[in-house]
PDB file of N, CA and C in Angstrom:
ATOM      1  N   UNK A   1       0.841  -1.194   0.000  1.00  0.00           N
ATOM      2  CA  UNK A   1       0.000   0.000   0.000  1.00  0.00           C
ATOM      3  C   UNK A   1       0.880   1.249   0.000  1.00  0.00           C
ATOM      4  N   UNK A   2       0.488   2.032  -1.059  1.00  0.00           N
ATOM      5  CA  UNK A   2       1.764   3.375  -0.552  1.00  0.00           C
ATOM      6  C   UNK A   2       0.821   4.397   0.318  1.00  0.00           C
ATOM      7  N   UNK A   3       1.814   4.736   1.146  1.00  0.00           N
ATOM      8  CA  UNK A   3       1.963   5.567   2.438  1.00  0.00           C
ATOM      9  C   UNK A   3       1.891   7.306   1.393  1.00  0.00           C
ATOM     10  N   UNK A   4       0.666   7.929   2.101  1.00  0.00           N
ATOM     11  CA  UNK A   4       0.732   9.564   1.236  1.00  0.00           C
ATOM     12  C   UNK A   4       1.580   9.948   1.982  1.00  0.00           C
ATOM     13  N   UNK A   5       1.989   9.581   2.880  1.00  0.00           N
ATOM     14  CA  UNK A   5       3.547  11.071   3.713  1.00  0.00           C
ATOM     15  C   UNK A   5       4.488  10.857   2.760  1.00  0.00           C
ATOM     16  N   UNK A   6       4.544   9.670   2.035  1.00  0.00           N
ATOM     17  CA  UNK A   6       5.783   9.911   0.635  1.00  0.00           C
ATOM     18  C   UNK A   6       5.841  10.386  -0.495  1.00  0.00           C
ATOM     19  N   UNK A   7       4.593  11.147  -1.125  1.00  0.00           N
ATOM     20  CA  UNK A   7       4.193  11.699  -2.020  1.00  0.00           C
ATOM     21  C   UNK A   7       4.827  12.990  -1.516  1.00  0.00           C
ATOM     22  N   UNK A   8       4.880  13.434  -3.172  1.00  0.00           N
ATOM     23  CA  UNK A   8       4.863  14.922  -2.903  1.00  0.00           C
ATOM     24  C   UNK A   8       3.874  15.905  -2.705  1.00  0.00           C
ATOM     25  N   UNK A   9       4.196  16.764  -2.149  1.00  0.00           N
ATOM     26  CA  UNK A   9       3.449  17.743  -1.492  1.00  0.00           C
ATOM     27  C   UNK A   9       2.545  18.503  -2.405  1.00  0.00           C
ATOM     28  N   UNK A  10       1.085  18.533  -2.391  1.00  0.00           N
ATOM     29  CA  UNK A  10       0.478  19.580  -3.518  1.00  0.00           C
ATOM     30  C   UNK A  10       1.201  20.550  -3.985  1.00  0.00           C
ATOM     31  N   UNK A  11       1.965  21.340  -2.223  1.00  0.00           N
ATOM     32  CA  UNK A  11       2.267  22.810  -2.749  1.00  0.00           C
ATOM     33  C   UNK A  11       3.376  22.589  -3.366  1.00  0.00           C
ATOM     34  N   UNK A  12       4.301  22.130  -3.601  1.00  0.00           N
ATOM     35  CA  UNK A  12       5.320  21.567  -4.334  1.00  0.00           C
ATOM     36  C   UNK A  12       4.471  21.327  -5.869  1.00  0.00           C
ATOM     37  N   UNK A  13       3.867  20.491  -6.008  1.00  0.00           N
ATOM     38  CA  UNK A  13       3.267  20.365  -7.406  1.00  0.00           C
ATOM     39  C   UNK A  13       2.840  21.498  -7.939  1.00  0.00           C
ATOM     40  N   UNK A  14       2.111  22.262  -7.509  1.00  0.00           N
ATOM     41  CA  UNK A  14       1.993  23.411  -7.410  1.00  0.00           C
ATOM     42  C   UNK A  14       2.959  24.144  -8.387  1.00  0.00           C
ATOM     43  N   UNK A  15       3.925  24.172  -7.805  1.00  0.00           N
ATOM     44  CA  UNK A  15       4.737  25.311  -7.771  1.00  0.00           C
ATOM     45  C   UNK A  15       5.581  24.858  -9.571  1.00  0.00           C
ATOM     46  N   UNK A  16       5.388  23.315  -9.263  1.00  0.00           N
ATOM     47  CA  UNK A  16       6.077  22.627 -10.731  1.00  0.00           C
ATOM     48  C   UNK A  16       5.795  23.090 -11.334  1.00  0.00           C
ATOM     49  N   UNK A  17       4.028  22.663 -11.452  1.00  0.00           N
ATOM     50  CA  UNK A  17       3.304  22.965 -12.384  1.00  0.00           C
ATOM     51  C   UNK A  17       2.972  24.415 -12.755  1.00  0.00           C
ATOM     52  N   UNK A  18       3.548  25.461 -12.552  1.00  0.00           N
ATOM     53  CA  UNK A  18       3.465  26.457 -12.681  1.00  0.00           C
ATOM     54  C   UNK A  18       4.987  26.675 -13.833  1.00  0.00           C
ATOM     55  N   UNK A  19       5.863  25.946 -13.280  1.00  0.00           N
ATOM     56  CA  UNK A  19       7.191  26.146 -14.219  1.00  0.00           C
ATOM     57  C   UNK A  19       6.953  25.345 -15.479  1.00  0.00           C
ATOM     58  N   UNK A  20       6.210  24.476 -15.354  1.00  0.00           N
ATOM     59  CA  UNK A  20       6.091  23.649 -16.980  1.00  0.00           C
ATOM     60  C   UNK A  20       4.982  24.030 -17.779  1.00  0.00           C
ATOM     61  N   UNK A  21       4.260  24.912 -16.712  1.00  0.00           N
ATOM     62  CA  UNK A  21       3.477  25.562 -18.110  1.00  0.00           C
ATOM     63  C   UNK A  21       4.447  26.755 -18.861  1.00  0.00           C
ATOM     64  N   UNK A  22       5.382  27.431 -17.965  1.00  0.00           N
ATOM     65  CA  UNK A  22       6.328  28.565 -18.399  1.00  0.00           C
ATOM     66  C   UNK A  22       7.346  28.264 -19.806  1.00  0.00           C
ATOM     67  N   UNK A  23       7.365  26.707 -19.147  1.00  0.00           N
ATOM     68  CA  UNK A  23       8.801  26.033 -20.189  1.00  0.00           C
ATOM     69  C   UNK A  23       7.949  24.912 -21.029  1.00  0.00           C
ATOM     70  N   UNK A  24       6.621  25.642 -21.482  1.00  0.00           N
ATOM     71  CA  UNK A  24       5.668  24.093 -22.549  1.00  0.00           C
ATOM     72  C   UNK A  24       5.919  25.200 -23.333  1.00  0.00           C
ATOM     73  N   UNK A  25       6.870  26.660 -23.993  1.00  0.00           N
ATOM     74  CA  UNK A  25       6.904  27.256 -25.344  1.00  0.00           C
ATOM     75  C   UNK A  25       8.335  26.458 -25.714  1.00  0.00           C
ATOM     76  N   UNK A  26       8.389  26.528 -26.971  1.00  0.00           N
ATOM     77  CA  UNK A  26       8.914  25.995 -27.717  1.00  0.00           C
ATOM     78  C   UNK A  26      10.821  27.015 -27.367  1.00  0.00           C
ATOM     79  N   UNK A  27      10.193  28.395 -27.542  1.00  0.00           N
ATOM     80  CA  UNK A  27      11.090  29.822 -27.430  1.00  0.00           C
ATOM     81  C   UNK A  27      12.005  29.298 -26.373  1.00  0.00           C
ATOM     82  N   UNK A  28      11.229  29.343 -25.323  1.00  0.00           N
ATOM     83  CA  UNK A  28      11.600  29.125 -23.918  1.00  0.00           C
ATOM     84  C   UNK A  28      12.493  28.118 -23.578  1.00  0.00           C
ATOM     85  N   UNK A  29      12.272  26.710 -24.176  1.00  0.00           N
ATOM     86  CA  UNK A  29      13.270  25.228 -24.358  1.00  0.00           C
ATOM     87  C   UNK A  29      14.237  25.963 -24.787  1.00  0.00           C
ATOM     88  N   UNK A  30      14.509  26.321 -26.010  1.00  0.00           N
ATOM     89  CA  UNK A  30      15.533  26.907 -26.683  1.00  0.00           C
ATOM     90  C   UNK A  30      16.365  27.911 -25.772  1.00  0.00           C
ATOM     91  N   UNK A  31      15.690  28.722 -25.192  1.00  0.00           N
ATOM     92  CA  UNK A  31      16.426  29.541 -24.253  1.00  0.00           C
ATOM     93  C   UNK A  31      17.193  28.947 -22.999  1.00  0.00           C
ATOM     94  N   UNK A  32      16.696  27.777 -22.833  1.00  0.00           N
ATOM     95  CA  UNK A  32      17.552  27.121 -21.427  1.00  0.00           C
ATOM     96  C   UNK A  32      18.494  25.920 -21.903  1.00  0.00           C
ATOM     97  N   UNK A  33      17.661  25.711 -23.704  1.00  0.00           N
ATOM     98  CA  UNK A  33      19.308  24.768 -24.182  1.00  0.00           C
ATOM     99  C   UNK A  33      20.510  25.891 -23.819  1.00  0.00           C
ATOM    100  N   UNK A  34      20.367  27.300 -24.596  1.00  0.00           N
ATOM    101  CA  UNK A  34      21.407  27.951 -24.848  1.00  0.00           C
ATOM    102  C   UNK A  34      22.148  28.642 -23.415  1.00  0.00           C
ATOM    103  N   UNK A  35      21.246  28.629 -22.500  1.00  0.00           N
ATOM    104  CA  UNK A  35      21.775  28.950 -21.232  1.00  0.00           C
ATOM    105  C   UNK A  35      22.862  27.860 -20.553  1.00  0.00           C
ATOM    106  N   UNK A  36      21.824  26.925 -20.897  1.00  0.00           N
ATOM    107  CA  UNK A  36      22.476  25.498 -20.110  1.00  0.00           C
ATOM    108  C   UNK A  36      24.082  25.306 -20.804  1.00  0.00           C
ATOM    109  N   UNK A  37      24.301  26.076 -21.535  1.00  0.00           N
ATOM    110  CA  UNK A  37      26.062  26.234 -22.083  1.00  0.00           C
ATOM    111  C   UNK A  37      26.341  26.994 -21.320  1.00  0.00           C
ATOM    112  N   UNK A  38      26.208  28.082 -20.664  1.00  0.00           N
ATOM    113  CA  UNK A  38      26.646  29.322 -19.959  1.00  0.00           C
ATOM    114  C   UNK A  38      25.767  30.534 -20.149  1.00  0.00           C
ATOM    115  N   UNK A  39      26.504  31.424 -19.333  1.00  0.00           N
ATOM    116  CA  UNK A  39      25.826  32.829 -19.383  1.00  0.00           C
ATOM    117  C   UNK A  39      26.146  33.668 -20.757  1.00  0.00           C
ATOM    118  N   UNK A  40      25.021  34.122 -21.461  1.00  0.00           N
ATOM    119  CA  UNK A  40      24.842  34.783 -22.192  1.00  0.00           C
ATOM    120  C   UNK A  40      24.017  36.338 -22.565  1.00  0.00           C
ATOM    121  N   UNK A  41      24.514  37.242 -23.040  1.00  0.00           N
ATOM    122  CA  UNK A  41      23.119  38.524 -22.804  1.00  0.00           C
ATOM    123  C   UNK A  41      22.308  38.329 -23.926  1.00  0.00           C
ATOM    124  N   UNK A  42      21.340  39.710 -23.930  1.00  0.00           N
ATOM    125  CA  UNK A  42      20.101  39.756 -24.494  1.00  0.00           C
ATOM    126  C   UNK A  42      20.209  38.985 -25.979  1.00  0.00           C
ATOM    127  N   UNK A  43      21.108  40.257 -26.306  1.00  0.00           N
ATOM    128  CA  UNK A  43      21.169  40.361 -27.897  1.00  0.00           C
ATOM    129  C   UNK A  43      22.021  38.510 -28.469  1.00  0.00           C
ATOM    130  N   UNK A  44      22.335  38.339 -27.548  1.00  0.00           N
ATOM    131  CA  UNK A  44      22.637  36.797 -28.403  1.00  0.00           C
ATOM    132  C   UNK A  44      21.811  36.023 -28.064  1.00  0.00           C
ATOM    133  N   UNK A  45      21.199  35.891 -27.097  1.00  0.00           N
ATOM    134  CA  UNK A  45      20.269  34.331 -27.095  1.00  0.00           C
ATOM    135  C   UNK A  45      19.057  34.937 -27.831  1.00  0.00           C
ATOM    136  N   UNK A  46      18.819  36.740 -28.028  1.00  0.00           N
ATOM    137  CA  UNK A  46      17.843  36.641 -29.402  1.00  0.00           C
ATOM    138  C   UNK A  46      17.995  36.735 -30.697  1.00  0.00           C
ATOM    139  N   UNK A  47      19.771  36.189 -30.763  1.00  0.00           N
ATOM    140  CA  UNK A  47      19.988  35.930 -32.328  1.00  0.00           C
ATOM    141  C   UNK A  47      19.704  34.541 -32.284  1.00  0.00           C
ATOM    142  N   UNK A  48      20.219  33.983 -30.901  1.00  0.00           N
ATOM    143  CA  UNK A  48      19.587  32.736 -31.523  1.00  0.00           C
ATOM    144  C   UNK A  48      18.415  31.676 -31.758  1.00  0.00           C
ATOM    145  N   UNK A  49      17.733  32.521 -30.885  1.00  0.00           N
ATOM    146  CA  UNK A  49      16.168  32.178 -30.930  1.00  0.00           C
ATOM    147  C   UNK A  49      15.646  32.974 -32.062  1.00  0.00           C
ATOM    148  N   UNK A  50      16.274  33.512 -33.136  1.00  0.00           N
ATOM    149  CA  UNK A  50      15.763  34.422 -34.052  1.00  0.00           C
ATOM    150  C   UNK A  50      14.348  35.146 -33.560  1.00  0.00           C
ATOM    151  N   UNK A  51      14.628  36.415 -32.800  1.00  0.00           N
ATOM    152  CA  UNK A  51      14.032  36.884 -31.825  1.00  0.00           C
ATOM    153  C   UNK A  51      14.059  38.511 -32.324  1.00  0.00           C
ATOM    154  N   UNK A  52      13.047  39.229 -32.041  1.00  0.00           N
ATOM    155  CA  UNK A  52      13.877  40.682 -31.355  1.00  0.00           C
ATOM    156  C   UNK A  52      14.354  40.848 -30.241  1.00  0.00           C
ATOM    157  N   UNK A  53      15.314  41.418 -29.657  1.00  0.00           N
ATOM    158  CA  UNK A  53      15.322  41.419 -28.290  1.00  0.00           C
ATOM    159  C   UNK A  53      14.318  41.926 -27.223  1.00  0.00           C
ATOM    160  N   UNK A  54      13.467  42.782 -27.170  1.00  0.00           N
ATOM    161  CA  UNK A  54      12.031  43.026 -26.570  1.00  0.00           C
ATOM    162  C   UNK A  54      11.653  41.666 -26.527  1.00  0.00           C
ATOM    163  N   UNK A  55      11.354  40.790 -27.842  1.00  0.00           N
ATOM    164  CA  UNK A  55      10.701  39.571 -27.353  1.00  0.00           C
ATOM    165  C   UNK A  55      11.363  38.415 -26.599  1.00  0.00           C
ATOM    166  N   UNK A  56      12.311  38.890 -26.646  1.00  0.00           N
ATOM    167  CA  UNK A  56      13.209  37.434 -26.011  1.00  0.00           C
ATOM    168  C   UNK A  56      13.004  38.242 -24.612  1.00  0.00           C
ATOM    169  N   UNK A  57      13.388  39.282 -24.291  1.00  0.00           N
ATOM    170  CA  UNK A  57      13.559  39.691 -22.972  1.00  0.00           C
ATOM    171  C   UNK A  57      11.515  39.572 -22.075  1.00  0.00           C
ATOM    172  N   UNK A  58      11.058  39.355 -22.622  1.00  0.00           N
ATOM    173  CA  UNK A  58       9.578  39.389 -22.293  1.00  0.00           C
ATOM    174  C   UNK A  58       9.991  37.514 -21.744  1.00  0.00           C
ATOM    175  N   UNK A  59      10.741  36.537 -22.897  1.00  0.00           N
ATOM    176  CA  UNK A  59      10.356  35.304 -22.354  1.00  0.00           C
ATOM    177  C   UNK A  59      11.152  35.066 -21.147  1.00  0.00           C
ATOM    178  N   UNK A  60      12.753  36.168 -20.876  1.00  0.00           N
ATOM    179  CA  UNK A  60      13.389  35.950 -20.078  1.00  0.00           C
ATOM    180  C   UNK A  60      12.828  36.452 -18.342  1.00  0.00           C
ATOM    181  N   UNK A  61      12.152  37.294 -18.502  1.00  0.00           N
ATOM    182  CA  UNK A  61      11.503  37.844 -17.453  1.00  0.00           C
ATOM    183  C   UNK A  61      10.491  36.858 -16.648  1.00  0.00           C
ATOM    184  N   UNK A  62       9.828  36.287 -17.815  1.00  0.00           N
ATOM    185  CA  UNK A  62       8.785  35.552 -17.120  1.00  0.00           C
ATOM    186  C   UNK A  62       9.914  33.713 -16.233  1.00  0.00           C
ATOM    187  N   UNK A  63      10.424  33.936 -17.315  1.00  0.00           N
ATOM    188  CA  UNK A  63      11.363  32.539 -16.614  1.00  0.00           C
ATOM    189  C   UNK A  63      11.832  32.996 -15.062  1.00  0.00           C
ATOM    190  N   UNK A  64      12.580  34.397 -15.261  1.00  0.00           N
ATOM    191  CA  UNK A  64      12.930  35.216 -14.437  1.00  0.00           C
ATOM    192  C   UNK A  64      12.230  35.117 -12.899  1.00  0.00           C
ATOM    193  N   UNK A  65      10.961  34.905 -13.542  1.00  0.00           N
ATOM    194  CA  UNK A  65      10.048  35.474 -11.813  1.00  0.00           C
ATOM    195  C   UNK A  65       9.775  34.259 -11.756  1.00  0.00           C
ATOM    196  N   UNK A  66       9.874  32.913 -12.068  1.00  0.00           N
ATOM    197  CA  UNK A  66       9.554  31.939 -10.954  1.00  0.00           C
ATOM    198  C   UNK A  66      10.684  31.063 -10.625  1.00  0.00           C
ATOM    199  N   UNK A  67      12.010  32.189 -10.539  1.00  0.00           N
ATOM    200  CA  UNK A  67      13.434  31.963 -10.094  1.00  0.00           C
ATOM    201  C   UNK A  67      14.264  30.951 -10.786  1.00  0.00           C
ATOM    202  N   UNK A  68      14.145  30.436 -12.336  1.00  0.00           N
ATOM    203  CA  UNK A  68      14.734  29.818 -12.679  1.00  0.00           C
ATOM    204  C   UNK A  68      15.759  30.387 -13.719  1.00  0.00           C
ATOM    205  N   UNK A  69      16.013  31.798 -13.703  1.00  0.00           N
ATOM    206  CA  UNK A  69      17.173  32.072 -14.438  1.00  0.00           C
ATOM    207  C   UNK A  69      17.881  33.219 -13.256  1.00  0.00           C
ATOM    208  N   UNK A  70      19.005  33.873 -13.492  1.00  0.00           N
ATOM    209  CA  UNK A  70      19.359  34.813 -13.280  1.00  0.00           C
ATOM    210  C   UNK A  70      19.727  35.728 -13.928  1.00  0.00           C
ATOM    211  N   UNK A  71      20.253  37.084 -13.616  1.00  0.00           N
ATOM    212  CA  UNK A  71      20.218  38.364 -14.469  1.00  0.00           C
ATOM    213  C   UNK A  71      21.533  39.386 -13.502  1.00  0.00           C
ATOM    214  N   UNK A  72      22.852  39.637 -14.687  1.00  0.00           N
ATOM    215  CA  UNK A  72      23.484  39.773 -13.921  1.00  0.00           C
ATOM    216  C   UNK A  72      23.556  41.726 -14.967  1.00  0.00           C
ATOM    217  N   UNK A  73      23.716  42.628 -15.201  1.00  0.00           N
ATOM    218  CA  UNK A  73      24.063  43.591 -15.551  1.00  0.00           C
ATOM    219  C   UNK A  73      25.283  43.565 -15.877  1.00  0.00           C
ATOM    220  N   UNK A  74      25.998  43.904 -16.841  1.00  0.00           N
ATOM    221  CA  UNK A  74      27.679  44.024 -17.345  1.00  0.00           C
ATOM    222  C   UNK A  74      27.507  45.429 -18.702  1.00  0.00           C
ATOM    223  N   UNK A  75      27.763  46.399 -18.068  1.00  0.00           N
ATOM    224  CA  UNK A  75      27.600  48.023 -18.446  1.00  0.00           C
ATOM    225  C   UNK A  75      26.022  47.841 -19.267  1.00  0.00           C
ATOM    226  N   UNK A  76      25.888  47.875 -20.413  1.00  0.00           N
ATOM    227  CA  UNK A  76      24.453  48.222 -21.224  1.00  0.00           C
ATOM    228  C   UNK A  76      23.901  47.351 -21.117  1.00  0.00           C
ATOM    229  N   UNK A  77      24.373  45.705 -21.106  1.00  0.00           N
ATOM    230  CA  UNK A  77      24.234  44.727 -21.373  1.00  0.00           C
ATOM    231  C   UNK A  77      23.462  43.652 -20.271  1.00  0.00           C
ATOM    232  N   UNK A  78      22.605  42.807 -20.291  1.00  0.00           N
ATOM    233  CA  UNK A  78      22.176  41.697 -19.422  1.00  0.00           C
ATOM    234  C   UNK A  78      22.588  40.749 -19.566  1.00  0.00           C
ATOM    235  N   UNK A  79      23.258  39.935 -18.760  1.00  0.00           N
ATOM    236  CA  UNK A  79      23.712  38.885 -19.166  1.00  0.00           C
ATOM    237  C   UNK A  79      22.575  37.597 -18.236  1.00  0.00           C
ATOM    238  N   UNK A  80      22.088  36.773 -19.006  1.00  0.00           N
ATOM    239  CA  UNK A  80      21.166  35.790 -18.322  1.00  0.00           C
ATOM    240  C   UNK A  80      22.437  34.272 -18.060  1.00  0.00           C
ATOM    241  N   UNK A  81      21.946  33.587 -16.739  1.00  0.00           N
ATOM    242  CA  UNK A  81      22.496  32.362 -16.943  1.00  0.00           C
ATOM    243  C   UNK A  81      21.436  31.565 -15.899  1.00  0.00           C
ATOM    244  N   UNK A  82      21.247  30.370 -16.345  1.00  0.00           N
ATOM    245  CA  UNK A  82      20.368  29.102 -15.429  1.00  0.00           C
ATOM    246  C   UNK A  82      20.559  29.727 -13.744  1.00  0.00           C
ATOM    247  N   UNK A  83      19.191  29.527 -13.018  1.00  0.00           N
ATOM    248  CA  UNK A  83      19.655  29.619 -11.470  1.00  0.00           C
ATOM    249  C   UNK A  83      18.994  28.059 -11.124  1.00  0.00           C
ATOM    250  N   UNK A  84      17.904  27.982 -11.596  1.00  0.00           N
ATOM    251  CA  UNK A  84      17.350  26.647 -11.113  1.00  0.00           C
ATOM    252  C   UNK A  84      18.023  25.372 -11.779  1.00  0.00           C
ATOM    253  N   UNK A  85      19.145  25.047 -10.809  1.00  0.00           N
ATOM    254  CA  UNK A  85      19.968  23.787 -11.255  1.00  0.00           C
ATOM    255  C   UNK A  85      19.391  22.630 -12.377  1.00  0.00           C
ATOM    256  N   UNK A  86      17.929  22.492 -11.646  1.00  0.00           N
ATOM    257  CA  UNK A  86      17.637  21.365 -12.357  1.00  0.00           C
ATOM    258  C   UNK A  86      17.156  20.884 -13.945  1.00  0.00           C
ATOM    259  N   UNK A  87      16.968  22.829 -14.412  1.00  0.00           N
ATOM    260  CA  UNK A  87      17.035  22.891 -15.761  1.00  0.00           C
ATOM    261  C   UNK A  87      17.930  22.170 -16.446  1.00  0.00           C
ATOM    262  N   UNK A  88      19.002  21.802 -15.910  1.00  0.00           N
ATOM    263  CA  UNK A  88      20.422  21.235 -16.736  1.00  0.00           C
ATOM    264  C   UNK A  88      19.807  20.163 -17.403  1.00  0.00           C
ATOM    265  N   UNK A  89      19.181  19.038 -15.762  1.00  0.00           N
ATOM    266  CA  UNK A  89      19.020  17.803 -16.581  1.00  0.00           C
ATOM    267  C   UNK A  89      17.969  17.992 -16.906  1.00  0.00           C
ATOM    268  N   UNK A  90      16.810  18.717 -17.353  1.00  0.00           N
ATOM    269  CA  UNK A  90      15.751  18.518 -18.148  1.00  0.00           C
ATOM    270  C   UNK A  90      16.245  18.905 -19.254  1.00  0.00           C
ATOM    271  N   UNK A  91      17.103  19.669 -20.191  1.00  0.00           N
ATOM    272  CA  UNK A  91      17.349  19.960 -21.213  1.00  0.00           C
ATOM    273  C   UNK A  91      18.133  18.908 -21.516  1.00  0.00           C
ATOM    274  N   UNK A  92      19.258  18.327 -20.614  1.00  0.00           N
ATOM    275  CA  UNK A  92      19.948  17.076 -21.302  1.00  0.00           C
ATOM    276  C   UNK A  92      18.682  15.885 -21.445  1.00  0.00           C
ATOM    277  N   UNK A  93      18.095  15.809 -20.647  1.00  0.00           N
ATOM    278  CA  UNK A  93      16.531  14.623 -21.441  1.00  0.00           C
ATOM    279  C   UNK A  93      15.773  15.172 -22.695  1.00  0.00           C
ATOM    280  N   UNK A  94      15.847  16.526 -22.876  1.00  0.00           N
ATOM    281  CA  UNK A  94      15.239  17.239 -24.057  1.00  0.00           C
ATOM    282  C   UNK A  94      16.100  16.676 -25.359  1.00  0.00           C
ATOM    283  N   UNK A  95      17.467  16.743 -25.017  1.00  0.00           N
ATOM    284  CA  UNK A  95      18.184  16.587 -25.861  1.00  0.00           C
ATOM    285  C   UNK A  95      18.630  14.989 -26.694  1.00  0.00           C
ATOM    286  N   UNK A  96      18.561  14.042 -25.095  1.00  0.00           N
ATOM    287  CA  UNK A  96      18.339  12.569 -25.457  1.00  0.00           C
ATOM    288  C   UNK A  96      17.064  12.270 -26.301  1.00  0.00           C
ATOM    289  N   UNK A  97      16.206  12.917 -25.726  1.00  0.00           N
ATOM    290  CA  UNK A  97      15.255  12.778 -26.590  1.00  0.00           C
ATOM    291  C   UNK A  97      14.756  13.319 -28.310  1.00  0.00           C
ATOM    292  N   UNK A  98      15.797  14.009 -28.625  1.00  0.00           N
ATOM    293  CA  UNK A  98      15.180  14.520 -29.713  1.00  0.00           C
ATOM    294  C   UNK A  98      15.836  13.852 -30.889  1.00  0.00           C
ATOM    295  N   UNK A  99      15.177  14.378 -32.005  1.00  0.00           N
ATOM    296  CA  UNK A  99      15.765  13.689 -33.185  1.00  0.00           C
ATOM    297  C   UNK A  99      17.094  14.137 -33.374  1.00  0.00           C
ATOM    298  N   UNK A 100      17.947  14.989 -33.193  1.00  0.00           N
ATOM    299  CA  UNK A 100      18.953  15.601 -33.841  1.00  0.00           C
ATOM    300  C   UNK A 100      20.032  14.809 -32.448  1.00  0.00           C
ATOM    301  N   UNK A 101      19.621  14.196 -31.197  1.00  0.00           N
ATOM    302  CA  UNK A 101      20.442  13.703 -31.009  1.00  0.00           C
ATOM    303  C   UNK A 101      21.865  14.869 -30.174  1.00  0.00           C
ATOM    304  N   UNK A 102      21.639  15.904 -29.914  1.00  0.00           N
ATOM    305  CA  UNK A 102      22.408  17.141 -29.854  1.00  0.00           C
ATOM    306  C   UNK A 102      23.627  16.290 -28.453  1.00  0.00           C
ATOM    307  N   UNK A 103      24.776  16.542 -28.603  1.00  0.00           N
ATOM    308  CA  UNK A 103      25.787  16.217 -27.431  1.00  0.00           C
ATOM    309  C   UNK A 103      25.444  17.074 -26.478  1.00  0.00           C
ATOM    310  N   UNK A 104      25.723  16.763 -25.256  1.00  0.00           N
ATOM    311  CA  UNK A 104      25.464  17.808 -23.771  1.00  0.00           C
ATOM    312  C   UNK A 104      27.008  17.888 -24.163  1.00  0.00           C
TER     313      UNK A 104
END
């Protein structure tokens, strides 16, 4: 019989499920492959999301507020990099999983 004190906690689910609706855009995956290499600013992770930067910075914000990136300032520039560790290995399963096969 399983025991509910070993489940996880609603508010915990909760809180998941609030990040995987953030990271179910397509934009957004892409933004934490390219993070998950290192820290990068605006204007490049919206060359490479073929982006404007307004729009990339709209998807970075929202990642932003439910603490899974960070935002460091370097003179004009933002530089974003992963805060929520565990993005790493969901993008390396993104990556096992996909057709192209991509190396971590």
């Amino acid at each position: 019989m399983l025991d509910e004190s070993r489940l996880i906690p609603l508010s915990d689910l909760q809180r998941h499920c609030d990040m995987f609706k953030v990271l179910s855009h397509p934009v957004r995956l892409r933004i934490v492959d390219i993070l998950s290499r290192g820290g990068f600013p605006v204007h490049r992770i919206a060359e490479l999301c073929h982006l404007r930067p307004h729009q990339t910075c709209e998807h970075l914000r929202m990642m932003q507020s439910l603490g899974a990136l960070a935002s460091l300032r370097r003179g004009r520039e933002v530089h974003y990099s992963i805060e929520m560790k565990a993005l790493h290995a969901l993008v390396r399963s993104v990556r096992r999983n996909s057709n192209a096969n991509a190396q971590v």
